[in-house]
Protein backbone atom coordinates (compact mmCIF):
# COMPACT_ATOMS: atom_id res chain seq x y z
CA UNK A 1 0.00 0.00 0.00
CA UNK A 2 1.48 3.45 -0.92
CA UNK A 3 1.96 5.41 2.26
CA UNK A 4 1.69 9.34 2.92
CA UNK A 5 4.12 10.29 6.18
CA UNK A 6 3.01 13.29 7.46
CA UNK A 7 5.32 15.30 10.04
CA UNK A 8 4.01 18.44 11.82
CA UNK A 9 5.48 20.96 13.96
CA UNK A 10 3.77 24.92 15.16
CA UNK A 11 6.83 25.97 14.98
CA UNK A 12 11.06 25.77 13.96
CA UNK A 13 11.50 25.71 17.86
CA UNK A 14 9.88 22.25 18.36
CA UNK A 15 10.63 18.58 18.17
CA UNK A 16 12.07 18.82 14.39
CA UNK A 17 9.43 17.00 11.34
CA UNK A 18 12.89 15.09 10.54
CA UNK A 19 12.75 13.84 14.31
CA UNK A 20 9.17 12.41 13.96
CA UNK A 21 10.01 10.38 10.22
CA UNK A 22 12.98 9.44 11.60
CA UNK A 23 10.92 7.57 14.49
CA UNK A 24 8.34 6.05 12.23
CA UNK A 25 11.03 4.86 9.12
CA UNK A 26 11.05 1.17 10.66
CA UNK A 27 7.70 1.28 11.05
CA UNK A 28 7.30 1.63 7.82
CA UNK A 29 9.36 -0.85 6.28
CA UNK A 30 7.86 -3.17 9.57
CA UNK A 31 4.15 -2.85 7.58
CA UNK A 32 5.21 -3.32 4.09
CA UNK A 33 4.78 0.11 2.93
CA UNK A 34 6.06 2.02 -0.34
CA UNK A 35 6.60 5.66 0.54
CA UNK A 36 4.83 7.72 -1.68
CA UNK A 37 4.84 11.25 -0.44
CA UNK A 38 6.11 12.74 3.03
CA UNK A 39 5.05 16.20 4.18
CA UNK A 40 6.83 18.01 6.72
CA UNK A 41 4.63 20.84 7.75
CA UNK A 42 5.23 23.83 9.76
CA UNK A 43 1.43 25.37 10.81
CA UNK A 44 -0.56 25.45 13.85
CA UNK A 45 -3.15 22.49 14.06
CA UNK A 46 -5.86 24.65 16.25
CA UNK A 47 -5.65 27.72 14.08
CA UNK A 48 -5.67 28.94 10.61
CA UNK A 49 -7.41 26.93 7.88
CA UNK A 50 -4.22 23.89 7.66
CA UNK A 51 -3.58 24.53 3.78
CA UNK A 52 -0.88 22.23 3.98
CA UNK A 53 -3.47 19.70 5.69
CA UNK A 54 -5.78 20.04 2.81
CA UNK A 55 -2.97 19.28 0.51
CA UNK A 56 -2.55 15.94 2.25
CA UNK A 57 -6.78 15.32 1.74
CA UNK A 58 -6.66 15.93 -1.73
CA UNK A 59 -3.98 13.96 -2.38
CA UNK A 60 -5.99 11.09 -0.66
CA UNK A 61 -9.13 11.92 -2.50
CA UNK A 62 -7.50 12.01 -6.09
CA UNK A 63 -5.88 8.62 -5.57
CA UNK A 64 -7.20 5.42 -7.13
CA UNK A 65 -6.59 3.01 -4.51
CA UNK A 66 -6.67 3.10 -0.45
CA UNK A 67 -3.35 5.01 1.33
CA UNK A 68 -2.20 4.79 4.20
CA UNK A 69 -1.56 7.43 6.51
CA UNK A 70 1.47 7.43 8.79
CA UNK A 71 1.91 10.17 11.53
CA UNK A 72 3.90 9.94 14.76
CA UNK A 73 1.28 10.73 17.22
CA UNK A 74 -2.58 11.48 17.11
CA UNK A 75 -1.78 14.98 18.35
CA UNK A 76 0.77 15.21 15.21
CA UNK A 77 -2.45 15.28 13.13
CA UNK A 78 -4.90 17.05 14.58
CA UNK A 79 -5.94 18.97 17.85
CA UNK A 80 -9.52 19.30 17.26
CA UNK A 81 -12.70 17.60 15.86
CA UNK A 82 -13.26 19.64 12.63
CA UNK A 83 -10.77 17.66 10.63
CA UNK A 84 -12.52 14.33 11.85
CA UNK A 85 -15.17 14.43 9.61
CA UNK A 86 -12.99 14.43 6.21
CA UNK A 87 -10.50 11.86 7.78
CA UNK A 88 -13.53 9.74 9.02
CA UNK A 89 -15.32 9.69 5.68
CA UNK A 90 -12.03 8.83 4.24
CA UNK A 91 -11.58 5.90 6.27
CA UNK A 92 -15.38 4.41 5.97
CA UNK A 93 -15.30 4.66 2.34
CA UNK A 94 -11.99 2.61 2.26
CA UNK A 95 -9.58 4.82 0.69
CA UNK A 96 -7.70 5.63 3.90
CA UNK A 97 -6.19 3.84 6.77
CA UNK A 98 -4.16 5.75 9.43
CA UNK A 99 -1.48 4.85 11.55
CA UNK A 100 -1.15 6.37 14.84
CA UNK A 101 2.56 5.14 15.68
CA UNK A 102 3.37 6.03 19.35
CA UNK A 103 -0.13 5.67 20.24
CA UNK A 104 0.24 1.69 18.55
CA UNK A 105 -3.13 2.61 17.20
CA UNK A 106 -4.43 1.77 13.44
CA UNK A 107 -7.91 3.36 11.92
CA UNK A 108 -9.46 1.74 8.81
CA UNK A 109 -12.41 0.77 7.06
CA UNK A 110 -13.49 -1.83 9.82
CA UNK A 111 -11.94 -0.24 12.88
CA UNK A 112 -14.48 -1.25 16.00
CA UNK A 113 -15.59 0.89 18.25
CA UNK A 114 -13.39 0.70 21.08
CA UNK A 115 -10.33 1.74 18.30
CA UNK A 116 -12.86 4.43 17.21
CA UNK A 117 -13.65 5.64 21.01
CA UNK A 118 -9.65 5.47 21.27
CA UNK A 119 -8.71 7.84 18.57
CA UNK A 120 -11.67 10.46 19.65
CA UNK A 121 -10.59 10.32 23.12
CA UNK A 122 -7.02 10.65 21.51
CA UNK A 123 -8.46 14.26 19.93
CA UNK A 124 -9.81 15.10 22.96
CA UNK A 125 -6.56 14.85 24.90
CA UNK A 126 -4.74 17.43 22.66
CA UNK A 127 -7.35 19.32 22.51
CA UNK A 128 -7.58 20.16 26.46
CA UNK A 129 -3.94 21.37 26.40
CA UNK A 130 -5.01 24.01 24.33
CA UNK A 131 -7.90 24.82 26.35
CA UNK A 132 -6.57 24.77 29.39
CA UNK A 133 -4.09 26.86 28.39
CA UNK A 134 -6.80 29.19 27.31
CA UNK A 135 -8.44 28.98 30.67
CA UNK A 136 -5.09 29.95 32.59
CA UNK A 137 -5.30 32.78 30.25
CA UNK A 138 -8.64 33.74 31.32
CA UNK A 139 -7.86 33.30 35.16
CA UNK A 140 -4.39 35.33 34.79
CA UNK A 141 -6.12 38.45 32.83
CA UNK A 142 -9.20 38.09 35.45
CA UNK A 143 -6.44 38.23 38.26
CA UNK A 144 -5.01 41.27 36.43
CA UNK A 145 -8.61 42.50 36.06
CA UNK A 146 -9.28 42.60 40.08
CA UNK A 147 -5.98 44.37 40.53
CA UNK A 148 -7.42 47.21 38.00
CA UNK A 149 -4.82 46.28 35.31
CA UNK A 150 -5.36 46.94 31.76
CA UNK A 151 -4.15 44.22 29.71
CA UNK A 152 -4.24 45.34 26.18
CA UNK A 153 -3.07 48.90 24.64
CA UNK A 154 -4.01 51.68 26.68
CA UNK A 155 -6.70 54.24 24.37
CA UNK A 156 -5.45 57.63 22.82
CA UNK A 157 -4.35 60.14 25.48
CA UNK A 158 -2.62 57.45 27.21
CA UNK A 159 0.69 55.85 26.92
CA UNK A 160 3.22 52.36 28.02
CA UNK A 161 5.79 53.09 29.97
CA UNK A 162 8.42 51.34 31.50
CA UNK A 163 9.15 51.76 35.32
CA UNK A 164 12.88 51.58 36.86
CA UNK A 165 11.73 47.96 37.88
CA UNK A 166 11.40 47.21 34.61
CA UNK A 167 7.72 46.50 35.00
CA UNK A 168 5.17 47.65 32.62
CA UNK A 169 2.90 50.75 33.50
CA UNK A 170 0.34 53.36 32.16
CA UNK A 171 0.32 56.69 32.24
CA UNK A 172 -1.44 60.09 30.79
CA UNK A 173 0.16 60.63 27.20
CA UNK A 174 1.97 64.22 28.00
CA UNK A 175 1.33 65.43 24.28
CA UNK A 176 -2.21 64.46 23.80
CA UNK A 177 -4.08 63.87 26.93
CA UNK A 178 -5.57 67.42 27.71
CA UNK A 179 -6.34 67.54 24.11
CA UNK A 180 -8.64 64.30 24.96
CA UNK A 181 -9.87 66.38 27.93
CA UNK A 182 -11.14 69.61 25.94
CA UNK A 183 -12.69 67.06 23.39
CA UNK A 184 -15.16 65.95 26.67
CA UNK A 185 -15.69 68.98 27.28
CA UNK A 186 -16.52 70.84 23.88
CA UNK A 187 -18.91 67.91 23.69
CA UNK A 188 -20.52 68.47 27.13
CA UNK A 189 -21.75 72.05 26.02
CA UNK A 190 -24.12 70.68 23.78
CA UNK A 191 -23.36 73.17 20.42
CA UNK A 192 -20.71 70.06 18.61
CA UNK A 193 -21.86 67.61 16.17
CA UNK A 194 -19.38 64.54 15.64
CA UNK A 195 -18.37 65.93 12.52
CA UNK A 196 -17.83 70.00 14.17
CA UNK A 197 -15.74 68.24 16.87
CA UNK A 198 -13.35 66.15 14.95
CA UNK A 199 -13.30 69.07 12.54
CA UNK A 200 -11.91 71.12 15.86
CA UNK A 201 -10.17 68.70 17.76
CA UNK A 202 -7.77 67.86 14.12
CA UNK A 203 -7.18 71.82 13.91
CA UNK A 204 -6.40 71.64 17.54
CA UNK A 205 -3.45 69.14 16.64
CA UNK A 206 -4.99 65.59 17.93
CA UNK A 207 -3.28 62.72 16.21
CA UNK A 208 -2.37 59.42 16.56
CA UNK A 209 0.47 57.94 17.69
CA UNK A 210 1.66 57.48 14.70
CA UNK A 211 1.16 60.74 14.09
CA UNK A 212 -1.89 59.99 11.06
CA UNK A 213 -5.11 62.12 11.76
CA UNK A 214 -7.77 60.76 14.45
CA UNK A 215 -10.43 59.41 12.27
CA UNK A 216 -13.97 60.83 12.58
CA UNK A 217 -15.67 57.83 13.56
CA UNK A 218 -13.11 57.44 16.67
CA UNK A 219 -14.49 60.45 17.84
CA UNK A 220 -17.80 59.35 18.69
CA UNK A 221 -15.42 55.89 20.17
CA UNK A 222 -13.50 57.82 22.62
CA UNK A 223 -16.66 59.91 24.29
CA UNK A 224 -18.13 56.07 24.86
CA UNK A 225 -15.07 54.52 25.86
CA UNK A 226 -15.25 55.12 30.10
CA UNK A 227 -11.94 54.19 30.73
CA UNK A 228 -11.21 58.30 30.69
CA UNK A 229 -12.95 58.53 34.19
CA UNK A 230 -11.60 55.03 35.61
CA UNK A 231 -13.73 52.31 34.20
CA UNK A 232 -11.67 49.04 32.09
CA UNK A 233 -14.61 48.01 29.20
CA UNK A 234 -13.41 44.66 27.85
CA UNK A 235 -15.70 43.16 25.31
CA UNK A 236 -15.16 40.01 26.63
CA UNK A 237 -15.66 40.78 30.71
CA UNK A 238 -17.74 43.76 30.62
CA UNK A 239 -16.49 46.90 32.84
CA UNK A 240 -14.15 47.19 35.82
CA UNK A 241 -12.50 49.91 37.55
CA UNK A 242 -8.73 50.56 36.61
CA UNK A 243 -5.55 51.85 38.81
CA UNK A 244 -4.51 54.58 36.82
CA UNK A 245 -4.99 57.98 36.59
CA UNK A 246 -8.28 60.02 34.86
CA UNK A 247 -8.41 62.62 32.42
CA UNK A 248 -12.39 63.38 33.13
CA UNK A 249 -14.86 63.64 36.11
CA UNK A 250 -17.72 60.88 36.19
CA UNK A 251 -20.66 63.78 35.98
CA UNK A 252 -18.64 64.68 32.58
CA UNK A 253 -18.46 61.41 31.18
CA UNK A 254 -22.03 60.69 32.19
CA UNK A 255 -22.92 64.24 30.23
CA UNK A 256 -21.89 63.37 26.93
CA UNK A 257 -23.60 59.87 27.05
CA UNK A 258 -26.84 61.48 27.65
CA UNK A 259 -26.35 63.82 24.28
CA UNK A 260 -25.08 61.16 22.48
CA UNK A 261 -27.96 58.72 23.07
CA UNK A 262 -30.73 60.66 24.69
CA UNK A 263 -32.66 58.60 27.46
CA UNK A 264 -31.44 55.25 28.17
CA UNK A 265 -33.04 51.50 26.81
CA UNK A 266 -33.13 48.80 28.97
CA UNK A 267 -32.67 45.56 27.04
CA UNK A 268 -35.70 43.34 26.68
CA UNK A 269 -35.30 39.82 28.88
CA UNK A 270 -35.56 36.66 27.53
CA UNK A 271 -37.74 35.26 30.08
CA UNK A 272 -38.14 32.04 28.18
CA UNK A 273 -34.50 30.69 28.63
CA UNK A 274 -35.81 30.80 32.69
CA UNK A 275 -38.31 27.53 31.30
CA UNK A 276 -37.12 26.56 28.45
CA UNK A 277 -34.29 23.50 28.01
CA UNK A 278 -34.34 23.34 24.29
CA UNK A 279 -34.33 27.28 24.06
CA UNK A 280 -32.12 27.26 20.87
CA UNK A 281 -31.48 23.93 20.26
CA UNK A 282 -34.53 22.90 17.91
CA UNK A 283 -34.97 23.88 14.87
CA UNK A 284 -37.72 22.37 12.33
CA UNK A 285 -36.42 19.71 10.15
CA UNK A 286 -38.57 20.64 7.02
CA UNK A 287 -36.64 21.09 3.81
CA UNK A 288 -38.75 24.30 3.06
CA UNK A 289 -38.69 25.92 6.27
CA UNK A 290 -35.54 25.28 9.01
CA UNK A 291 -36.63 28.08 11.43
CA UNK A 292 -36.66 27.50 15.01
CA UNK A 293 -38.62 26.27 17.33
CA UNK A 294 -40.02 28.61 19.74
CA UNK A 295 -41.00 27.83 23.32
CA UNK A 296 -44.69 28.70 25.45
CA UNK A 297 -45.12 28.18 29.08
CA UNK A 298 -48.62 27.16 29.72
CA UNK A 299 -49.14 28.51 33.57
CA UNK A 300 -52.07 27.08 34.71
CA UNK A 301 -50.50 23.85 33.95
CA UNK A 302 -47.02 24.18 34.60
CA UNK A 303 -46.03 22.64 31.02
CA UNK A 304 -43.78 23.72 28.28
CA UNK A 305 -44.82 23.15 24.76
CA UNK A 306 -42.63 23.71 21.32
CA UNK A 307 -43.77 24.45 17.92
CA UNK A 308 -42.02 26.03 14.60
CA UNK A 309 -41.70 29.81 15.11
CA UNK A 310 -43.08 29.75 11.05
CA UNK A 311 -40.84 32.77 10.29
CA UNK A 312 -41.51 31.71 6.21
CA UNK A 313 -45.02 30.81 6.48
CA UNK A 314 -44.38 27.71 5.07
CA UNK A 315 -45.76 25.01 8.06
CA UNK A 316 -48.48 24.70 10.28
CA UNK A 317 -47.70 25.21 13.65
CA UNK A 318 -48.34 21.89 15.79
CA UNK A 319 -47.14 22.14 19.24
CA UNK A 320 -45.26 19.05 21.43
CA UNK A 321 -44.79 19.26 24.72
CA UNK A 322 -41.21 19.34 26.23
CA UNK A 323 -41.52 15.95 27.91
CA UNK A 324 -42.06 14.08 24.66
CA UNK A 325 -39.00 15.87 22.91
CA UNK A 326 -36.98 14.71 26.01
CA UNK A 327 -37.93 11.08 25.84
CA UNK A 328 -35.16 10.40 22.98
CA UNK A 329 -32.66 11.95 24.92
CA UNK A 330 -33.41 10.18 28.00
CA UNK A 331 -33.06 6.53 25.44
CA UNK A 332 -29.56 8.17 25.47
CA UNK A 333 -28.33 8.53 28.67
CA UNK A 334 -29.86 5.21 29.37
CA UNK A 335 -27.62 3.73 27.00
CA UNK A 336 -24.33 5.60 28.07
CA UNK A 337 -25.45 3.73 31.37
CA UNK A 338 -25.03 0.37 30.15
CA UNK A 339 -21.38 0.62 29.47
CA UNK A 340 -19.67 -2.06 31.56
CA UNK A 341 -17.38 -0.64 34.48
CA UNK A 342 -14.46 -3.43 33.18
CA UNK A 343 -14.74 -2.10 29.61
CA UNK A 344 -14.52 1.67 31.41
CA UNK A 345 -11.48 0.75 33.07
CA UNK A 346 -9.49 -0.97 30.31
CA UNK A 347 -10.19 1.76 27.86
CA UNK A 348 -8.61 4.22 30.43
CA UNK A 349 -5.96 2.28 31.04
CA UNK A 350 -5.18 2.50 27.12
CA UNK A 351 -5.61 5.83 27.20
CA UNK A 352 -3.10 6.76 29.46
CA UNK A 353 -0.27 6.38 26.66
CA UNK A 354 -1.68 9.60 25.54
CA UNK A 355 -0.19 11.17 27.80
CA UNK A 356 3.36 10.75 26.76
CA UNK A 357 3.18 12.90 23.27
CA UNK A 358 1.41 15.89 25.47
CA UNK A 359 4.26 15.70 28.15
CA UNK A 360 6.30 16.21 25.26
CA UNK A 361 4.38 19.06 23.70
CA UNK A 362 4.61 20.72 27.38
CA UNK A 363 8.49 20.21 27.04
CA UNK A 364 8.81 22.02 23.71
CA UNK A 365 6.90 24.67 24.14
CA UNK A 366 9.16 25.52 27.72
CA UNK A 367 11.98 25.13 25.44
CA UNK A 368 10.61 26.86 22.71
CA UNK A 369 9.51 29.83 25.00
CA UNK A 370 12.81 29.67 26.95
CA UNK A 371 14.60 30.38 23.35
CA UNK A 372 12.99 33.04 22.78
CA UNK A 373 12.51 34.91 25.42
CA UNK A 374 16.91 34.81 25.27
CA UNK A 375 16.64 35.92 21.79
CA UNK A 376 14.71 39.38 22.88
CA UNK A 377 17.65 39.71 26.14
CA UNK A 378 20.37 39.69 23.13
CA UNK A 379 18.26 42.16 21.47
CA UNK A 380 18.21 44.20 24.13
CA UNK A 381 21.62 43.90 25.63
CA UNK A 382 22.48 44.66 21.58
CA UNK A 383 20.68 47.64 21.57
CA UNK A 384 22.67 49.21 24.76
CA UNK A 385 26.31 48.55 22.96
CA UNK A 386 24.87 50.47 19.68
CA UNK A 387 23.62 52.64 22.16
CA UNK A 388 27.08 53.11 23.57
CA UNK A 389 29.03 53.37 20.51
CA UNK A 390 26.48 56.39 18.65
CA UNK A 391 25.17 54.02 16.30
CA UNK A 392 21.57 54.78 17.40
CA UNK A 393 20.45 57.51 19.66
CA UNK A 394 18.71 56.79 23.22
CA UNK A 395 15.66 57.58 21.87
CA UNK A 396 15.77 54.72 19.41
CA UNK A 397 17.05 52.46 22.09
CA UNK A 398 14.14 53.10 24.08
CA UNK A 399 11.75 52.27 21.46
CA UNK A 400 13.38 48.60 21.02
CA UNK A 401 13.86 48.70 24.87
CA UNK A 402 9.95 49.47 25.14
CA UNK A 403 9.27 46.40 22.07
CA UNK A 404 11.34 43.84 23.19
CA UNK A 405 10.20 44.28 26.91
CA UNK A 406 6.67 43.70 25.93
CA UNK A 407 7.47 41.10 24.16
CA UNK A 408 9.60 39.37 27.30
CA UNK A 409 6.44 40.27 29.31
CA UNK A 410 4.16 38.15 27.07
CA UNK A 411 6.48 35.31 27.02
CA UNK A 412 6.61 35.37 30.71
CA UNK A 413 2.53 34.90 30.84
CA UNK A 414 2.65 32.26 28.56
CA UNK A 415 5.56 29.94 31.00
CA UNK A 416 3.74 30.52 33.94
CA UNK A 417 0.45 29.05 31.70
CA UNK A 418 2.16 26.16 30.40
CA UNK A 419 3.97 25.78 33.89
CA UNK A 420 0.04 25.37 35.15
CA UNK A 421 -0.83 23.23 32.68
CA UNK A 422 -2.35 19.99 33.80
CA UNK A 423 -0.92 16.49 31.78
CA UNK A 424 -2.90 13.93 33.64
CA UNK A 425 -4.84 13.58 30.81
CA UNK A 426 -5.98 10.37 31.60
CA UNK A 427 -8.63 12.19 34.61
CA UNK A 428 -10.03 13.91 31.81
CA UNK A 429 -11.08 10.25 29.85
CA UNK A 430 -12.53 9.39 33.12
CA UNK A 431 -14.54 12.20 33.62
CA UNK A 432 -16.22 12.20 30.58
CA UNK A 433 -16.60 8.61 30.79
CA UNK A 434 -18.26 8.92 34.71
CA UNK A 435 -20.30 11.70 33.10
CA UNK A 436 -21.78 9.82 30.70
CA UNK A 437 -22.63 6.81 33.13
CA UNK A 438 -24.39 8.74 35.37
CA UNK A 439 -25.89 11.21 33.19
CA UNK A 440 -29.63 10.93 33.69
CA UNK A 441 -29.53 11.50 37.54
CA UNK A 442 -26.90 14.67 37.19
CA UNK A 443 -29.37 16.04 34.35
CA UNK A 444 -32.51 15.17 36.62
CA UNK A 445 -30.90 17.19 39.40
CA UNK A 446 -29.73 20.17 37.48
CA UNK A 447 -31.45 23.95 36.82
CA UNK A 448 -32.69 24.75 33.38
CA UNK A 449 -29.82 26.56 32.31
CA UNK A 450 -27.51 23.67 33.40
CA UNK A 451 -29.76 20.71 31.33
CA UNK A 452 -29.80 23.23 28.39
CA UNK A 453 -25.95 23.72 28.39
CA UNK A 454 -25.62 19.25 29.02
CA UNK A 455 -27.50 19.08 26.13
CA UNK A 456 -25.82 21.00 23.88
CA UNK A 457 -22.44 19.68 25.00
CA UNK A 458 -23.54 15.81 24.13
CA UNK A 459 -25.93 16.57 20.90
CA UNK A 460 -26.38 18.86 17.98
CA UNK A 461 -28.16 19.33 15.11
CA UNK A 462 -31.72 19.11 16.84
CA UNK A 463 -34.37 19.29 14.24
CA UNK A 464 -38.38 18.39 14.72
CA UNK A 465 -40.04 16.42 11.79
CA UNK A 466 -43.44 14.49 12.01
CA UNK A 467 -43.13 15.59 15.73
CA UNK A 468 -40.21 13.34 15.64
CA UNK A 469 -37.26 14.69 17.91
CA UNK A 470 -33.86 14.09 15.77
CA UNK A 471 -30.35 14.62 16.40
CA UNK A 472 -26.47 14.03 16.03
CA UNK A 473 -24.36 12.99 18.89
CA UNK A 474 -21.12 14.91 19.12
CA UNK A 475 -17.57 13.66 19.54
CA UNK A 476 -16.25 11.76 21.19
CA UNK A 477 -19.82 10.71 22.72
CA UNK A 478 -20.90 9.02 19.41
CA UNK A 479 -18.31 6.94 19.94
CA UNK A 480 -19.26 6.27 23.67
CA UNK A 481 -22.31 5.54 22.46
CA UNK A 482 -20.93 2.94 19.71
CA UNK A 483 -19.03 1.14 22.55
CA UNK A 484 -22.66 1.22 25.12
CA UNK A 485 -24.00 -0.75 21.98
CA UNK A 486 -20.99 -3.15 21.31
CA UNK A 487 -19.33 -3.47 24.78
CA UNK A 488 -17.03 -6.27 23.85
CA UNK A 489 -15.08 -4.47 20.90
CA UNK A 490 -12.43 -3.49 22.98
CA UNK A 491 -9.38 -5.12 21.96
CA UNK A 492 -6.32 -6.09 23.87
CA UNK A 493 -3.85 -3.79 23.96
CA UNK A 494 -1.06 -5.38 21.17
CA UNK A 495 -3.97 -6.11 18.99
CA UNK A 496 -3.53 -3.06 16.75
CA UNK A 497 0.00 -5.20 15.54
CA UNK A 498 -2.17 -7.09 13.83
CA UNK A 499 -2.05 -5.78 9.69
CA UNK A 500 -5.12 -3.82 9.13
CA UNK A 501 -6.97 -5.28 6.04
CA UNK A 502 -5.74 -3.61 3.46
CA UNK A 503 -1.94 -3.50 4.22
């Protein structure tokens, strides 16, 4: 069978592609394969679009018989479920088997479940690195956040500096932050347009940083943005009050708002979501129509009912109450149920090889973060000897002082998150495995909110036709289910030496 070995690395700074086909070259030989391409590819596997990925699929498509795909580890591949579908409609349709070599795991056309289940829960390893190091991200800028810190770039009439502790500050921007302050206050009197006050405030001398002309539409940005009278707005976490000094009085700030939007709107509440579990989640499964299904709370009888909100006038709305659309879902969780606590045990026990390629991930990226936080200290220490000898002025030095100390400061946040990072991996198989054996009595004993948000996390695509509830499970709990259904196609752990069927 002709044979695709595919190497990946995020970056020149990790374990090298010609590391990883290196490792797999017996392997190779071991299962009888003919070499026919080898990609060593150099792109993040959690962000972009993977060109060089696609590459590899067509390839695989346009062939006329099946190929095998070699790759060191699962996480080598892929970090998330979105390239699952093309690799798993590869593999059912025959033209594709893959080989997952330190994982001693092989994927083809009649891979049971428990292999299936395997390579999902593979996925779903990788993928909580990168989430957790996303939440360690959210819990450092929220620690930040309660010390009044501002994270990103300060707004126009501010400015970075850097403290004799070398420490990272903000200040008032000397050259532009009264000119912020009259721009409040021309506004406040009431006789400015937006257009007469950017007209003003440009003839006054307000630039950028960069020393372009403030745009008109940032005008109307900066008398909204609050942070002028101590108030953080993050688009993310909403507002929070800041540590550094103000350029404007509440009572002004709260002046212009009322000019520029006139009496205030309170948003309208969706009381339904208080009810509602499937608020969202349905939509009507008719070719014609597709809209969703809208919720009513019947009082006098305490009962929830669902029909097609009819937003094309195309159906005829017929209403079913919420306990019948829950009744499939509940067949569900009864099956996750049945799963066998011996079968539970051995697949974690698999699973905990996993671990070993993430450890290593973890290693690189210290390395790799190590390397470069050196590279911006040479930098620096460079720019004080050029410095020294006239080649550039202090004023330039300070500008690469100010850039490569940011840079040193972001590097430092991201060691301490992959110092946090958690690699017992293995907890994480069990958890979602516990979670789906006891399912039905954590769902019966949770609020609205919480059985909405279960839901969504185990299904998708709910659609209503012939007041028939349908839907798709997600990964990796379609393969959970799979294994509930066929509890004894878990194999022993050397049976993936065995040739697949079409080496």
């Amino acid at each position: 069978m002709k044979a695709i070995v595919l190497a990946r690395v995020s970056d020149k700074k990790q374990d090298s592609n010609e590391a990883q086909v290196m490792r797999i070259a017996d392997f190779i030989k071991s299962k009888d394969l003919e070499v026919w391409k080898t990609y060593e590819i150099e792109e993040s596997s959690s962000r972009g679009d993977r060109k060089k990925f696609h590459e590899v699929i067509k390839d695989i498509e346009k062939a006329k018989e099946p190929i095998a795909l070699v790759v060191d580890t699962i996480d080598r591949l892929q970090r998330s479920f979105k390239e699952s579908v093309l690799l798993d409609d590869l593999r059912k349709s025959g033209k594709l088997v893959i080989y997952f070599y330190r994982e001693n795991l092989t994927i083809h056309k009649d891979s049971n479940s428990a292999d299936i289940l395997r390579w999902e829960m593979g996925v779903l390893l990788a993928h909580s690195y990168i989430l957790q190091l996303s939440d360690n991200v959210k819990r450092t800028f929220e620690h930040k956040r309660r010390n009044g810190e501002w994270t990103g770039t300060p707004p126009i009439g501010y400015m970075n500096v850097t403290l004799e502790n070398e420490k990272k500050d903000i200040m008032i921007d000397p050259e532009r932050g009264h000119l912020i302050q009259a721009l409040f206050e021309y506004y406040a009197t009431g006789n400015y347009s937006i257009t007469t006050l950017w007209q003003k405030m440009t003839k006054m001398g307000l630039r950028n940083r960069d020393g372009r002309e403030v745009a008109r539409s940032n005008i109307e940005y900066i008398l909204k943005d609050p942070f002028y009278h101590g108030v953080a707005r993050s688009l993310k976490y909403g507002l929070y009050p800041h540590r550094y000094p103000t350029l404007i009085t509440r009572e002004l700030f709260d002046t212009c708002q009322r000019i520029l939007t006139g009496r205030k709107k309170q948003p309208a509440k969706m009381a339904s979501a208080e009810y509602s579990i499937f608020k969202g989640l349905i939509r009507c499964g008719k070719p014609a129509c597709g809209c969703s299904y809208s919720p009513e709370l019947k009082k006098k009888k305490g009962i929830v009912t669902y029909a097609c909100s009819n937003g094309k006038h195309v159906c005829r709305r017929e209403y079913m109450s919420e306990n019948k659309l829950l009744k499939p879902i509940y067949k569900v969780f009864d099956a996750f149920e049945s799963i066998p606590q011996e079968v539970q045990d051995r697949l974690v026990e698999e699973l905990r090889r996993s671990n070993e390629s993430e450890v290593e991930f973890h290693s690189r990226e210290i390395t790799r973060v190590r390397a470069e936080y050196d590279r911006h200290q040479r930098r620096l220490e460079k720019a004080t000897e050029l410095c020294l000898d006239g080649s550039i002025t202090p004023d330039e030095r300070a500008k690469i002082v100010e850039k490569e100390k940011d840079a040193q400061y972001r590097l430092d946040l991201e060691m301490e998150e992959h110092t946090k990072a958690d690699h017992e991996y293995h907890i994480h198989v069990n958890t979602v495995l516990n979670l789906t054996r006891r399912i039905r009595p954590i769902f019966a004993g949770s609020e609205v909110s919480e059985k909405r948000a279960i839901i969504n996390f185990i299904l998708s695509n709910l659609t209503v036709s012939d007041r028939k509830l349908t839907f798709s499970m997600r990964k990796p709990f379609d393969a959970i289910l799979d294994l509930a259904h066929h509890p004894n196609g878990l194999r022993r752990q050397d049976s993936n030496l065995e040739p697949s069927p079409y080496t």
